[in-house]
Protein backbone atom coordinates (compact mmCIF):
# COMPACT_ATOMS: atom_id res chain seq x y z
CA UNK A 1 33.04 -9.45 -13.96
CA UNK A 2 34.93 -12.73 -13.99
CA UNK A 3 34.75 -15.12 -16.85
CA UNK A 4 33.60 -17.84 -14.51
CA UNK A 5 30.66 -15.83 -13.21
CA UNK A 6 27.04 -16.10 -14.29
CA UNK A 7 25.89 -13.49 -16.64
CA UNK A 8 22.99 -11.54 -15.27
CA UNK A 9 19.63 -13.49 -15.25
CA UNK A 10 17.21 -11.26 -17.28
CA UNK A 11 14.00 -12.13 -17.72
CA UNK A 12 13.11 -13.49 -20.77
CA UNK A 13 9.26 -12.30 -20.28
CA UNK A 14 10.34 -9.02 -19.41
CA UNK A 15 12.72 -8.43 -21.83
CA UNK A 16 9.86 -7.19 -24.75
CA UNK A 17 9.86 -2.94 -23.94
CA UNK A 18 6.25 -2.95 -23.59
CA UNK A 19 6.22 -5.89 -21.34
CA UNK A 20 8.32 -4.28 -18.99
CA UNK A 21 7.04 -0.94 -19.05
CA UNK A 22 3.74 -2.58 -18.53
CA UNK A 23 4.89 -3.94 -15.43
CA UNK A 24 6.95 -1.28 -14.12
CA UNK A 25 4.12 0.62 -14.43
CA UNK A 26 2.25 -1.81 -12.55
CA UNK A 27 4.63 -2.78 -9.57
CA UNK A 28 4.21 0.90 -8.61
CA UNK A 29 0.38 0.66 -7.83
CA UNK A 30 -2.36 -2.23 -7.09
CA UNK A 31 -4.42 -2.13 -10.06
CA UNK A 32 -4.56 -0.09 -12.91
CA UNK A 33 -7.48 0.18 -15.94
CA UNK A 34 -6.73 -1.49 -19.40
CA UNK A 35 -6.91 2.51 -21.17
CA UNK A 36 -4.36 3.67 -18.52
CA UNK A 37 -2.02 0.79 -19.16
CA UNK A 38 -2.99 1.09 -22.63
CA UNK A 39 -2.40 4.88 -22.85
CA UNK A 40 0.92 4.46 -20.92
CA UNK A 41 2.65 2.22 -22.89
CA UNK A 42 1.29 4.00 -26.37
CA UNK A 43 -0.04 0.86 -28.32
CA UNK A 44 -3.25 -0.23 -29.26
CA UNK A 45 -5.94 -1.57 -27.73
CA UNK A 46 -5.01 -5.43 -29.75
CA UNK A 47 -1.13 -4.80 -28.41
CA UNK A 48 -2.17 -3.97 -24.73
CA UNK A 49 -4.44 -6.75 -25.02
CA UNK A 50 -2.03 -9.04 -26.42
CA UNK A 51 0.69 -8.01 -23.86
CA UNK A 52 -1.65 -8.59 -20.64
CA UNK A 53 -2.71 -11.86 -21.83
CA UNK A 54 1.08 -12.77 -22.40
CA UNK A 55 1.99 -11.60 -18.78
CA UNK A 56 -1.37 -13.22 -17.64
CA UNK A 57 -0.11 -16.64 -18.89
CA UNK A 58 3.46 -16.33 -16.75
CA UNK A 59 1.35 -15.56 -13.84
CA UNK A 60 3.16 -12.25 -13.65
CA UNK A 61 -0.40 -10.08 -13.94
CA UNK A 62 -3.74 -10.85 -13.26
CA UNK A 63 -6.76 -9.63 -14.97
CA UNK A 64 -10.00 -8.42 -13.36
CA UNK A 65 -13.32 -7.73 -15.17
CA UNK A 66 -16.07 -5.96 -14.49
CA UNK A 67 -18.13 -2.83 -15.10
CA UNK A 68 -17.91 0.94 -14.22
CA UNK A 69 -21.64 1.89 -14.35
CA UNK A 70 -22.89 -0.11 -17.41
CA UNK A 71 -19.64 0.08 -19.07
CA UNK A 72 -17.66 -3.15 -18.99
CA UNK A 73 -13.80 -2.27 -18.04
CA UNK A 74 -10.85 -4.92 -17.24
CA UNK A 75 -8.09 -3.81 -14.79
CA UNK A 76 -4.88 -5.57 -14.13
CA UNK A 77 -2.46 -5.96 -11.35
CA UNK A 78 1.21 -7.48 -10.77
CA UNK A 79 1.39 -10.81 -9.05
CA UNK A 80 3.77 -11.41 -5.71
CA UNK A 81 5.58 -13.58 -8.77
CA UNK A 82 5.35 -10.49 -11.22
CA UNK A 83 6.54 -8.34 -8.49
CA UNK A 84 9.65 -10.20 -7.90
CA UNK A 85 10.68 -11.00 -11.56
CA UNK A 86 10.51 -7.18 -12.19
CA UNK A 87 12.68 -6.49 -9.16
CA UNK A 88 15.04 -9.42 -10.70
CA UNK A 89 14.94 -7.86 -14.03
CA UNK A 90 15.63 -4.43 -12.93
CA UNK A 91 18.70 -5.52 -11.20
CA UNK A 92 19.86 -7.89 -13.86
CA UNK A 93 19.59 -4.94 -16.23
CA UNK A 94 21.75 -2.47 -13.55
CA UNK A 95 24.33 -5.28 -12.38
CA UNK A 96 24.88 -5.40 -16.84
CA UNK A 97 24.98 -1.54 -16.43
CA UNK A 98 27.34 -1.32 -14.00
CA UNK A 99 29.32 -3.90 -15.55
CA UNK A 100 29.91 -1.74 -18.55
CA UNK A 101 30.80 1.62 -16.53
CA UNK A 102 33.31 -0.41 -14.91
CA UNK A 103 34.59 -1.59 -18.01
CA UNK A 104 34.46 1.00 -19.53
CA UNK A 105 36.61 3.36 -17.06
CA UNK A 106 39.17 0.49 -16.82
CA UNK A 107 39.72 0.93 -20.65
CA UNK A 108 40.16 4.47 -20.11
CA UNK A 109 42.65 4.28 -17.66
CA UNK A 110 44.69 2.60 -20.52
């Protein structure tokens, strides 16, 4: 990596670990139920909650509503936007990987 390059763009929403497991989760299927997000990412219901509305306001995720029987349930799913920033993110976070096996087998060599 030169010094006049750009560092890797990261995103800034993403960055959080739930956030982003949240999403990665979610960029690998439609939709998904609140307790399966919830139980995924191992927080409470007030941090799930929390972290949808959050992604909900970037218009990264989108929030559904409705019932399962007479049970009221909210699913979520990533956004064409969401879908892209986690792509960016994920290679923002490898191209700073990469970076540092580079560097670090040049140092080696010394």
């Amino acid at each position: 990596m030169s010094g006049a390059s750009q560092p890797p763009a990261l995103d800034r929403e993403l960055h959080h670990p739930t956030r982003l497991a949240l999403a990665a989760y979610l960029s690998a299927c439609g939709e998904a139920e609140f307790a399966v997000l919830r139980d995924y990412c191992q927080v409470s219901d007030s941090t799930m909650s929390k972290t949808l509305s959050a992604l909900e306001k970037t218009g990264y995720v989108t929030i559904r509503k409705g019932y399962l029987g007479k049970r009221p349930r909210t699913w979520a799913a990533l956004t064409l936007t969401g879908r892209r920033a986690v792509a960016a993110h994920l290679a923002a976070l490898e191209e700073i990987a990469s970076a540092a096996r580079t560097a670090g087998a040049e140092a080696g060599e010394g």
